[in-house]
Protein backbone atom coordinates (compact mmCIF):
# COMPACT_ATOMS: atom_id res chain seq x y z
CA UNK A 1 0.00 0.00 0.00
CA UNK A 2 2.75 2.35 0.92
CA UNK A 3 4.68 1.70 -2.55
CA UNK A 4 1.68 2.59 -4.44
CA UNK A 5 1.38 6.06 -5.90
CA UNK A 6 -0.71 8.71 -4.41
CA UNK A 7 -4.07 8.25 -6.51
CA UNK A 8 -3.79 4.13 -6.13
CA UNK A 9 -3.52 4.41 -2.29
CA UNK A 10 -6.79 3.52 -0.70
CA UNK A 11 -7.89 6.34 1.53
CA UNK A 12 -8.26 4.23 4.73
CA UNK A 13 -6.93 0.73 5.25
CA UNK A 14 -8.72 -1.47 8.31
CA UNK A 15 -6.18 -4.44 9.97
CA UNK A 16 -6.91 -6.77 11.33
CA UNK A 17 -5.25 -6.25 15.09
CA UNK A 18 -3.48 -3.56 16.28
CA UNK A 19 -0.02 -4.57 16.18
CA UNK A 20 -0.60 -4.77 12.24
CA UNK A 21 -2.08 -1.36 12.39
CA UNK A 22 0.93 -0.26 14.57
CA UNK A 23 3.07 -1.95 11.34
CA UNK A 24 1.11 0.14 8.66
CA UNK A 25 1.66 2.91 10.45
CA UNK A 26 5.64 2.73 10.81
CA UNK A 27 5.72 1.95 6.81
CA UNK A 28 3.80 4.70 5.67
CA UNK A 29 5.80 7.27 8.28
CA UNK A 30 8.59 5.82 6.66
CA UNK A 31 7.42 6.51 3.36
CA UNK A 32 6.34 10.14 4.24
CA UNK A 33 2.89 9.37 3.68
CA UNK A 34 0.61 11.00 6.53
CA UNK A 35 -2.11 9.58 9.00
CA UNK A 36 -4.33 10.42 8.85
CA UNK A 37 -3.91 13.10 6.66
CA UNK A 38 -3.38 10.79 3.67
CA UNK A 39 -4.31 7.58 4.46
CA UNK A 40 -6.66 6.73 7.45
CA UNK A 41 -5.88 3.94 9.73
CA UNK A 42 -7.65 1.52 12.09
CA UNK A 43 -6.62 -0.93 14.09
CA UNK A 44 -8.69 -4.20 15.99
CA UNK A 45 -8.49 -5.04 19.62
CA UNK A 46 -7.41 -1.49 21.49
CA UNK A 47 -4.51 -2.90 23.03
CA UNK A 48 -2.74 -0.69 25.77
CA UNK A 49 0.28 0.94 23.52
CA UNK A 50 -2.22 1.67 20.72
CA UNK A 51 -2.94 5.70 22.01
CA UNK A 52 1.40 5.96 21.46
CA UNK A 53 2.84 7.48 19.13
CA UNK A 54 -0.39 8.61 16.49
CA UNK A 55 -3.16 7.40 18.66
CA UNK A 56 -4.70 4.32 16.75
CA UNK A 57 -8.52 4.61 15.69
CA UNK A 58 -9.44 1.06 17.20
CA UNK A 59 -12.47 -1.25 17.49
CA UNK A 60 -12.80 -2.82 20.46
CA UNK A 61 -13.94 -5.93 22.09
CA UNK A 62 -15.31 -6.25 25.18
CA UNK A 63 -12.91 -8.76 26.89
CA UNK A 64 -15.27 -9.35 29.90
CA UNK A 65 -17.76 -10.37 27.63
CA UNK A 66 -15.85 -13.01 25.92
CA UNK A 67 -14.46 -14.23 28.96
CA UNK A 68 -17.48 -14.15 30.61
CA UNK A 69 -19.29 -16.20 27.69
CA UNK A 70 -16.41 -18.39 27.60
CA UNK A 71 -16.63 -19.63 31.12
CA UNK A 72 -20.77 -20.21 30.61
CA UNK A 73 -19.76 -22.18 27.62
CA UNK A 74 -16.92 -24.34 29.19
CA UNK A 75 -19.14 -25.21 32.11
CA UNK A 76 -21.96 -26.36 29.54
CA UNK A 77 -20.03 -28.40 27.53
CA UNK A 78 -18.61 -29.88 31.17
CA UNK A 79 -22.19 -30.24 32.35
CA UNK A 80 -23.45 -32.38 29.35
CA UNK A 81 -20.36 -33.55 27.80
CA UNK A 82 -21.92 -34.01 24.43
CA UNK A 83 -22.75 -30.62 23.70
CA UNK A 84 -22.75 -29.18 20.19
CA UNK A 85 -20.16 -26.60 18.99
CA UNK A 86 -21.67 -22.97 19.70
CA UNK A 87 -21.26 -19.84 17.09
CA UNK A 88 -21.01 -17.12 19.44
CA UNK A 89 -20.96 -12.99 18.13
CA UNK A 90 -19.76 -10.15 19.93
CA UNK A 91 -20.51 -6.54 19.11
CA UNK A 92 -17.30 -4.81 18.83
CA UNK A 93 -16.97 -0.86 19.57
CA UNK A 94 -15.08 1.76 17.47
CA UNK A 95 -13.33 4.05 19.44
CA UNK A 96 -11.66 6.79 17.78
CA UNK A 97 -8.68 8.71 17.61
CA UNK A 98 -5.93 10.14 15.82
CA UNK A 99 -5.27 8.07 13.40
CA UNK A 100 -8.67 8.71 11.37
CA UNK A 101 -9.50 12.09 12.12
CA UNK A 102 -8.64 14.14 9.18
């Protein structure tokens, strides 16, 4: 993305965790191309370092939740022993900063 010229760079690039995101973001720095004034960035998971530097645009997930669901679903399965495989979906929360704001 980076090595592309200015009109074939996408205008915002999604990854898919933060330490990625935190990757993209050294690369294009490198490269002299801005963020978020020429490429927007997010990254997935809010991890602690992700406000450093250009504060990374993240969606979170509620780690409580999953943890929480988890647990219900280990005891379950240790309950019945049999159980069936379970699709479960969290909503995840964008939260932004820097990194997207233009």
């Amino acid at each position: 993305m980076a090595a592309r010229p200015t009109g074939d760079r996408p205008d915002a690039a999604l990854c898919v965790n933060d330490l990625l995101a935190i990757g993209v973001l050294q690369a294009l720095t490198l490269r002299g191309i801005e963020v978020p004034g020429d490429v927007a960035l997010l990254g997935y998971d809010d991890i602690d370092f992700a406000p450093a530097g250009v504060p990374l645009t993240c969606i979170r997930r509620t780690r409580a939740d999953i943890v929480s669901v988890a647990v219900d679903l280990l005891v379950a399965a240790a309950d019945d022993g049999g159980s069936q495989p379970e699709h479960v979906c969290f909503r995840p929360y964008p939260f932004a900063r820097a990194s997207t704001a233009a």
